[in-house]
Protein backbone atom coordinates (compact mmCIF):
# COMPACT_ATOMS: atom_id res chain seq x y z
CA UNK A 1 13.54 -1.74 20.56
CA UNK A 2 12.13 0.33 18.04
CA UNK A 3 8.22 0.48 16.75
CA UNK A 4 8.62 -1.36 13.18
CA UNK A 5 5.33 -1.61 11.48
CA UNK A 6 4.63 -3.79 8.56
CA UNK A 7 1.88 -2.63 6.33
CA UNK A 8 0.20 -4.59 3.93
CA UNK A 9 -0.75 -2.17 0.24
CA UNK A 10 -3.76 -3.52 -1.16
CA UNK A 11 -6.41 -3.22 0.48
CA UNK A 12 -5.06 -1.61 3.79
CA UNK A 13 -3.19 1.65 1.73
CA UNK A 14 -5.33 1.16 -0.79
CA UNK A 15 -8.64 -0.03 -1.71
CA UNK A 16 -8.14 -3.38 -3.24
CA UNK A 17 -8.12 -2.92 -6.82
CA UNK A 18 -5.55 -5.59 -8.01
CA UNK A 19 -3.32 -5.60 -10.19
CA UNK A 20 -4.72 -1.61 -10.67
CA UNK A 21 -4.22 0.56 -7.50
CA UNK A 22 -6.98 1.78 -5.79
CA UNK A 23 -8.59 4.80 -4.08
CA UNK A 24 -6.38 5.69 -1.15
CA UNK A 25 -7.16 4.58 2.58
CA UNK A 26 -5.92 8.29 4.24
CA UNK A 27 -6.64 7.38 7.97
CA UNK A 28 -4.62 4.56 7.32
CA UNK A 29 -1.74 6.57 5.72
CA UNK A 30 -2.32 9.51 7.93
CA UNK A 31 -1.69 6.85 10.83
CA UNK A 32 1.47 5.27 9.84
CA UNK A 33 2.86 8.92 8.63
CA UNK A 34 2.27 9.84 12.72
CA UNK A 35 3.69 6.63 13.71
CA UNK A 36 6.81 7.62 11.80
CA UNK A 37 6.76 11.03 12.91
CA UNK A 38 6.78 9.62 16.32
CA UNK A 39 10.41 7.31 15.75
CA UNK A 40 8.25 4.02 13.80
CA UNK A 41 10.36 2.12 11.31
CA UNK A 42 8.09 1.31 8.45
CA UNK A 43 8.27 -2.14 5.97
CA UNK A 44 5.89 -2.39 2.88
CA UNK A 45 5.22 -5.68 3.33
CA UNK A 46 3.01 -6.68 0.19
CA UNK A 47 2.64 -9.89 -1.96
CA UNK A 48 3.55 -7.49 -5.25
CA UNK A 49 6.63 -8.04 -6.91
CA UNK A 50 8.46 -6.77 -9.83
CA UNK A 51 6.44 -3.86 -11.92
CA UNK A 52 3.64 -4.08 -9.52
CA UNK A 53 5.78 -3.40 -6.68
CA UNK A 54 7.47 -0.84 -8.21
CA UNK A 55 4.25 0.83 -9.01
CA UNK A 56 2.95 0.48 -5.55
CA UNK A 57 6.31 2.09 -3.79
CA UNK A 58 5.91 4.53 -6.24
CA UNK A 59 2.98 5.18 -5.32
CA UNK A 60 2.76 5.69 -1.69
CA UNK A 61 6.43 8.14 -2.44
CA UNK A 62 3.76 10.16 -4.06
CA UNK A 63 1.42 10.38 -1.30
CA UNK A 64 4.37 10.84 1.38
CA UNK A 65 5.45 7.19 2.62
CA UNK A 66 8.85 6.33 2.51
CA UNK A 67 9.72 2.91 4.17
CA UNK A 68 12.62 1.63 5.54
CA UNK A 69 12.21 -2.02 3.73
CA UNK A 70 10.24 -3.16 1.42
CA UNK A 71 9.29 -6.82 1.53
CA UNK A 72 12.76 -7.10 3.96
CA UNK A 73 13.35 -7.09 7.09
CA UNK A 74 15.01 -3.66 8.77
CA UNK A 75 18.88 -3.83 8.99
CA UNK A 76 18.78 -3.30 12.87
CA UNK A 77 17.13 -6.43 13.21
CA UNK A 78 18.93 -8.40 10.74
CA UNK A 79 21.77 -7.61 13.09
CA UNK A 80 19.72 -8.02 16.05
CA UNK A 81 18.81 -11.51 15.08
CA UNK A 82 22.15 -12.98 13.30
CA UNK A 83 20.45 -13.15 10.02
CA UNK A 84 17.30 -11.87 7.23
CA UNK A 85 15.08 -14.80 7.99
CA UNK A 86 11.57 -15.14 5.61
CA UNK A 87 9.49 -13.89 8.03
CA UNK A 88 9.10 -10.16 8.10
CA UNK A 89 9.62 -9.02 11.90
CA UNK A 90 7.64 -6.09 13.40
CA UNK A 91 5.88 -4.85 16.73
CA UNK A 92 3.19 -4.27 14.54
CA UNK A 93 1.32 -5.63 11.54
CA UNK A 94 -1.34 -3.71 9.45
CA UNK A 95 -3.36 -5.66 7.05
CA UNK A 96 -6.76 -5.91 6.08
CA UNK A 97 -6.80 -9.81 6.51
CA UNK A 98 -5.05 -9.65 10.17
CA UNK A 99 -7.38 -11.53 13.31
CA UNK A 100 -5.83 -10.71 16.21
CA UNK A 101 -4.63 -13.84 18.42
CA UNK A 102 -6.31 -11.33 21.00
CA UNK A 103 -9.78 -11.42 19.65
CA UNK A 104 -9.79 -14.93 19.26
CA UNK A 105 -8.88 -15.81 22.30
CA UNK A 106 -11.54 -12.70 24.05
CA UNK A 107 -14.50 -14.92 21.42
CA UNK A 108 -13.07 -18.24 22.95
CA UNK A 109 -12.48 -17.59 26.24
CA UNK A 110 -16.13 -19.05 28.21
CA UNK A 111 -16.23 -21.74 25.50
CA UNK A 112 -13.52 -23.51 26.71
């Protein structure tokens, strides 16, 4: 299966200036652009919609990210899967507001 990344825009892409767009994150462009370059699939996965989306996807076109969805799952895995449920599937999530199930359960692990 193919790397598929879902990265959040404001405040991981961006610094979180909403509903303006903020300074660019580049290590966390530069990143995903590698990933890419190395076969990743890449899904905006944001909670913009309508004009704001549009100005977001605009504006990581400008500064060289092109996804494969946007808010949407990837075709391969709509296939994979029978159907486009609601929940946006990837190997990998970027988002400033991720925990990792992994971290909790390293913090957890002598407590219980």
């Amino acid at each position: 299966m193919d790397k598929i990344i879902a990265v959040d825009f404001d405040g991981t892409l961006c610094e979180n200036a909403y509903p303006n767009i903020g300074v660019p994150k580049q290590i966390i462009i530069n990143h995903i652009l590698e990933e890419q370059k190395l076969g990743a699939k890449l899904i905006l996965w944001t909670n913009r919609c309508d004009e704001k989306l549009e100005e977001a996807v605009k504006w990581c076109t400008e500064h060289g990210i092109i996804f494969d969805a946007i808010n949407d799952n990837i075709p391969s895995i709509i296939s994979r899967f029978g159907n486009n449920c609601r929940k946006i599937f990837a190997t990998e999530y970027i988002d400033d507001r991720a925990l990792s199930v992994s971290r909790i359960e390293e913090y957890y692990k002598d407590w219980m």
